[in-house]
Protein backbone atom coordinates (compact mmCIF):
# COMPACT_ATOMS: atom_id res chain seq x y z
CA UNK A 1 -8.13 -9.99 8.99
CA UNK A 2 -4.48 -10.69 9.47
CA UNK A 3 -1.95 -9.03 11.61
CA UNK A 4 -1.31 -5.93 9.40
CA UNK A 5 -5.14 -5.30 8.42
CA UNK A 6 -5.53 -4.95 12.04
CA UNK A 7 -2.64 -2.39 12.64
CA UNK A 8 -4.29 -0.52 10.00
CA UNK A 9 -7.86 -0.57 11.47
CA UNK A 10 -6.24 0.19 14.96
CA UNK A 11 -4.93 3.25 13.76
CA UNK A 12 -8.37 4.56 12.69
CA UNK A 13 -9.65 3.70 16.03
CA UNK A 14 -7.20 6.21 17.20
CA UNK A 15 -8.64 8.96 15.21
CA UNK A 16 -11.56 9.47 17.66
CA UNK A 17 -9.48 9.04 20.61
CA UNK A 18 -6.80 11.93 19.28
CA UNK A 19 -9.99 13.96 18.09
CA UNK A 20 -11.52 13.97 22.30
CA UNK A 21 -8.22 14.36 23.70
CA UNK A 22 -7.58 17.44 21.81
CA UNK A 23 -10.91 18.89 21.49
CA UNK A 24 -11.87 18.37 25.40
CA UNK A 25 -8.20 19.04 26.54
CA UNK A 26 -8.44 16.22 28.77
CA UNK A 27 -7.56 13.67 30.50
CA UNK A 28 -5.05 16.32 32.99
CA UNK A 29 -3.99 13.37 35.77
CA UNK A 30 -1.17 13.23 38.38
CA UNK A 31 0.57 9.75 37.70
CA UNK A 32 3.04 8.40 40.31
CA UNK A 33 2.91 12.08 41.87
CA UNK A 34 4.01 13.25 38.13
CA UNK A 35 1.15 15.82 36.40
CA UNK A 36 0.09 14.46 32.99
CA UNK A 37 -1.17 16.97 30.88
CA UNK A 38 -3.79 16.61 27.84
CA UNK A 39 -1.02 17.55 25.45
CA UNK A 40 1.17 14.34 26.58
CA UNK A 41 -1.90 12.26 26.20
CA UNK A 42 -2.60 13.96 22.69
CA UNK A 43 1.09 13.42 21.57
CA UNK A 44 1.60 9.64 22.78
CA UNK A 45 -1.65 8.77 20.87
CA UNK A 46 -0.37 9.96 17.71
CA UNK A 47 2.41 8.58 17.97
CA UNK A 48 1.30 5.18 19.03
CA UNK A 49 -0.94 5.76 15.80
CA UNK A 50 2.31 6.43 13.49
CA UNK A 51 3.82 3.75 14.85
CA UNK A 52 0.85 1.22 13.55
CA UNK A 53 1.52 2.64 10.43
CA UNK A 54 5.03 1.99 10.29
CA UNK A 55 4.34 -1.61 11.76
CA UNK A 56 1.44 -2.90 9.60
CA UNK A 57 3.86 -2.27 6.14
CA UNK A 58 6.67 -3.56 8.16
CA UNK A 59 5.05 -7.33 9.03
CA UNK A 60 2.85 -7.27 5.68
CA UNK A 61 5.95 -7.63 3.98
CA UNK A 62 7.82 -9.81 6.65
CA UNK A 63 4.92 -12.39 6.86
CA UNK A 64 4.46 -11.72 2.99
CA UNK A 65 0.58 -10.78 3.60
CA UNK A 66 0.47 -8.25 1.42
CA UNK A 67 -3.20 -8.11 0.92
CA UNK A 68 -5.61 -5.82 -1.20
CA UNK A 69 -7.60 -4.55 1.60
CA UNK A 70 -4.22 -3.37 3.58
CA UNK A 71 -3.49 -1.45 0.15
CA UNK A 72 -6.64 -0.30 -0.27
CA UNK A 73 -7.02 1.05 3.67
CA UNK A 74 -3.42 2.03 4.75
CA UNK A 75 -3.54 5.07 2.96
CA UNK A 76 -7.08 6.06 3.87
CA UNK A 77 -6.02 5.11 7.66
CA UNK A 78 -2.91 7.58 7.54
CA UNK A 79 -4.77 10.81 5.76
CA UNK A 80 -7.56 10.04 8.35
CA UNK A 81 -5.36 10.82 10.84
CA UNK A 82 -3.15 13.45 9.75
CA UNK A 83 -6.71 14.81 8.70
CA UNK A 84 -8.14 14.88 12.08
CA UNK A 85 -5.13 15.99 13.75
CA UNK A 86 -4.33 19.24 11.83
CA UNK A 87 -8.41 19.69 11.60
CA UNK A 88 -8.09 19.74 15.81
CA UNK A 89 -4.75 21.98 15.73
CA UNK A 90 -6.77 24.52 13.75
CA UNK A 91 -9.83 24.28 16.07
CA UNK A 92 -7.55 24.87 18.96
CA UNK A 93 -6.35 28.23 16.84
CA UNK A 94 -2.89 26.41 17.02
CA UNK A 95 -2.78 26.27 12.57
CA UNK A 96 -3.23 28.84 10.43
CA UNK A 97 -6.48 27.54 8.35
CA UNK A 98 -5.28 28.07 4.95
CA UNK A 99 -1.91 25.72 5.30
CA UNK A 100 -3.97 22.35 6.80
CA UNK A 101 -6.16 23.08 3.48
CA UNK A 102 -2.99 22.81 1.68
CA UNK A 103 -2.11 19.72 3.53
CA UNK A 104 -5.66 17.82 3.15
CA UNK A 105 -6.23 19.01 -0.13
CA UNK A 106 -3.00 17.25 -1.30
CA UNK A 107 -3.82 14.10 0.50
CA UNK A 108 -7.47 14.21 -1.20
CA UNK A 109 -5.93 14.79 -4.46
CA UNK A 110 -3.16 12.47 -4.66
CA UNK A 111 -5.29 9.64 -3.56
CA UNK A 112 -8.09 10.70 -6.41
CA UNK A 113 -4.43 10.47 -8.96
CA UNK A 114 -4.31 7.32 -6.98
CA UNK A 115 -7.12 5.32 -8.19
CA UNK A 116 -7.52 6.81 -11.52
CA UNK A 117 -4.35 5.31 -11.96
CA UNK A 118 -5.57 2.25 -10.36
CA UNK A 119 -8.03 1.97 -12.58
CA UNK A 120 -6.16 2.58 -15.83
CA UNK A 121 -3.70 -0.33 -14.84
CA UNK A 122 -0.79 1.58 -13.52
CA UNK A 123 0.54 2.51 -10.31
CA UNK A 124 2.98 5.58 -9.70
CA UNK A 125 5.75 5.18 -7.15
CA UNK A 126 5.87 7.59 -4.33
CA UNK A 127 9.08 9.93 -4.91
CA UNK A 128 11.37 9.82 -1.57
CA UNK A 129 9.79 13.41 -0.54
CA UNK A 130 6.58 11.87 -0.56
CA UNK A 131 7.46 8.63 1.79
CA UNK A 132 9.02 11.40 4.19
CA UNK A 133 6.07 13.30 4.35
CA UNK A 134 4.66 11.53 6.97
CA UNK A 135 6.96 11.62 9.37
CA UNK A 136 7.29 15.78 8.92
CA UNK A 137 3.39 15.96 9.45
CA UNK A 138 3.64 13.69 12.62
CA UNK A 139 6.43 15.76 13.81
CA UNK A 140 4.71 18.77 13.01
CA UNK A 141 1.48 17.84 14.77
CA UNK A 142 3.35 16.53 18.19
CA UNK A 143 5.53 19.40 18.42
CA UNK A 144 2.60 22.47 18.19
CA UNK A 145 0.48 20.20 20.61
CA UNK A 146 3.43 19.76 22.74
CA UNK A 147 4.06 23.61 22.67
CA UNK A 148 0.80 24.39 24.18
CA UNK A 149 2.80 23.24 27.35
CA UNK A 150 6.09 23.95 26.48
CA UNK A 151 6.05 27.47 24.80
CA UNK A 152 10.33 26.97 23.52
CA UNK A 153 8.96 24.56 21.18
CA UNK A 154 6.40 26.95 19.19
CA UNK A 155 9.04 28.05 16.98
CA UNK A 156 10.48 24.47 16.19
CA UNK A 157 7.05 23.59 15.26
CA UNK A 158 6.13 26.70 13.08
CA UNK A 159 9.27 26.06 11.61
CA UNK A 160 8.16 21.81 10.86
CA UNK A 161 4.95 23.11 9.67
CA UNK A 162 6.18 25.16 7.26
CA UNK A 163 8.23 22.27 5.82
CA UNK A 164 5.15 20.15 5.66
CA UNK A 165 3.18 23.09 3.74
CA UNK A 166 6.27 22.85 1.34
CA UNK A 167 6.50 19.31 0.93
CA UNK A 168 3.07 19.02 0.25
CA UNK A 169 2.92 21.15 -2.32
CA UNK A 170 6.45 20.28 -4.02
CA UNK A 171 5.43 16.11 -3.94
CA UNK A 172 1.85 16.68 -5.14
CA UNK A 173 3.13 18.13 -8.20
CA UNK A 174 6.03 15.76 -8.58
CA UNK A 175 3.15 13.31 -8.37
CA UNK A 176 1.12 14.72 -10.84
CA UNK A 177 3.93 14.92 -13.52
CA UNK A 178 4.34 11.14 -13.04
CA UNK A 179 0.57 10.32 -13.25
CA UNK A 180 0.43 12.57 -16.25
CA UNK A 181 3.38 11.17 -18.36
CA UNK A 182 2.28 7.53 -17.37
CA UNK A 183 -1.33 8.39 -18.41
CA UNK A 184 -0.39 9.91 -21.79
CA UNK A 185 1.67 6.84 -22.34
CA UNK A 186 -1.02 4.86 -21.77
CA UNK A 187 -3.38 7.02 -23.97
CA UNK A 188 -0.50 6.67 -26.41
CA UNK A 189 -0.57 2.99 -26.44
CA UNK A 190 -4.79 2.86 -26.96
CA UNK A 191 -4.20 4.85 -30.04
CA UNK A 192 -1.68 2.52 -30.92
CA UNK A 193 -3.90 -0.65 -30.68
CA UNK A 194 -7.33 1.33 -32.36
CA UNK A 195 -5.43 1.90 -35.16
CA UNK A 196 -4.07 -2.19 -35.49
CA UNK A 197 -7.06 -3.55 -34.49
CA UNK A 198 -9.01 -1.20 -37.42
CA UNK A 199 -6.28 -2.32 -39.91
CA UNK A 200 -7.31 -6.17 -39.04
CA UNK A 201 -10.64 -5.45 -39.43
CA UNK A 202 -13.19 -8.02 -40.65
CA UNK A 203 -14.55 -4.91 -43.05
CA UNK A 204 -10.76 -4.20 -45.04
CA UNK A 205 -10.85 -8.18 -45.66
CA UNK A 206 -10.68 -9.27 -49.52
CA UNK A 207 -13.59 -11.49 -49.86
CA UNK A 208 -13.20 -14.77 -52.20
């Protein structure tokens, strides 16, 4: 468990928290004669949780311990809590239903693409609309929690969320048309071999 790994576990820790802070609307508390509402806790959380995210690729690579387990849970860590955030924001009646299905059905689906590719021996590189999406649903999520509060910033975040519906969908299908040319290359290349390896069978052999 190195120094990444454990940014990466941290940030599903956070999941919970964000999920109470939200759901109770709580802690409200009066810091330095300041009031601190729920929606400053709820927004600092996440973005102590983004931050993780950003951190544990930033020293894996740094301190070159790149490990299987940190590729295997970062991405798992980061729809886990994009997933519980919008699932709160809808719960709260702050997010239209339909567009946080949109959003968590093209996490689920991408990471399915993910390890079918995994397991066929390829990997597809994320295009630079997909590495941005995470940022956009961060922003998203902070700025409708934030305008619970602050009602000038409903627009601005209506206006994010929209952008995250449409990167979502636009990415997911640039993601499929990867996985889909790289997999019928590969099925390509199966074909390939069958028909070598029948051709150098032990059956067409001339016997002496």
């Amino acid at each position: 468990m190195n120094l990444p790994n454990s940014l990466t576990v941290l940030r599903i820790f956070f999941v919970p928290l964000l999920i109470a802070v939200l759901l109770t609307r709580s802690p409200n508390l009066e810091l330095l004669g300041v009031q601190v509402h729920f929606e400053v806790w709820g927004v600092l959380i996440l973005l102590m949780a983004a931050a993780t995210d950003w951190a544990d690729g930033y020293f894996a690579r740094r301190r070159l311990e790149v490990t299987t387990l940190g590729i295997l849970l970062d991405p798992v860590a980061d729809k886990l809590l994009i997933s519980a955030a919008f699932v709160s924001l809808v719960d709260m009646h702050l997010v239209p239903a339909w567009m946080v299905v949109i959003i968590i059905g093209r996490e689920v689906t991408v990471l399915g693409l993910r390890n079918i590719a995994s397991a066929e021996g390829f990997t597809i590189e994320a295009s630079l609309l997909g590495k941005t999406k995470m940022v956009l649903q961060v922003a998203a999520c902070a700025t409708i929690i934030l305008g619970v509060r602050y009602a000038s910033l409903k627009p601005l975040g209506r206006l994010i969320l929209w952008l995250v519906v449409i990167s979502a969908l636009v990415s997911a299908a640039q993601y499929f048309h990867r996985f889909w040319n790289q997999l019928d290359d590969r099925i390509k290349q199966r074909r390939s071999l069958d028909i070598l390896e029948r051709r150098k069978s032990p059956k067409d052999a001339v016997p002496l």
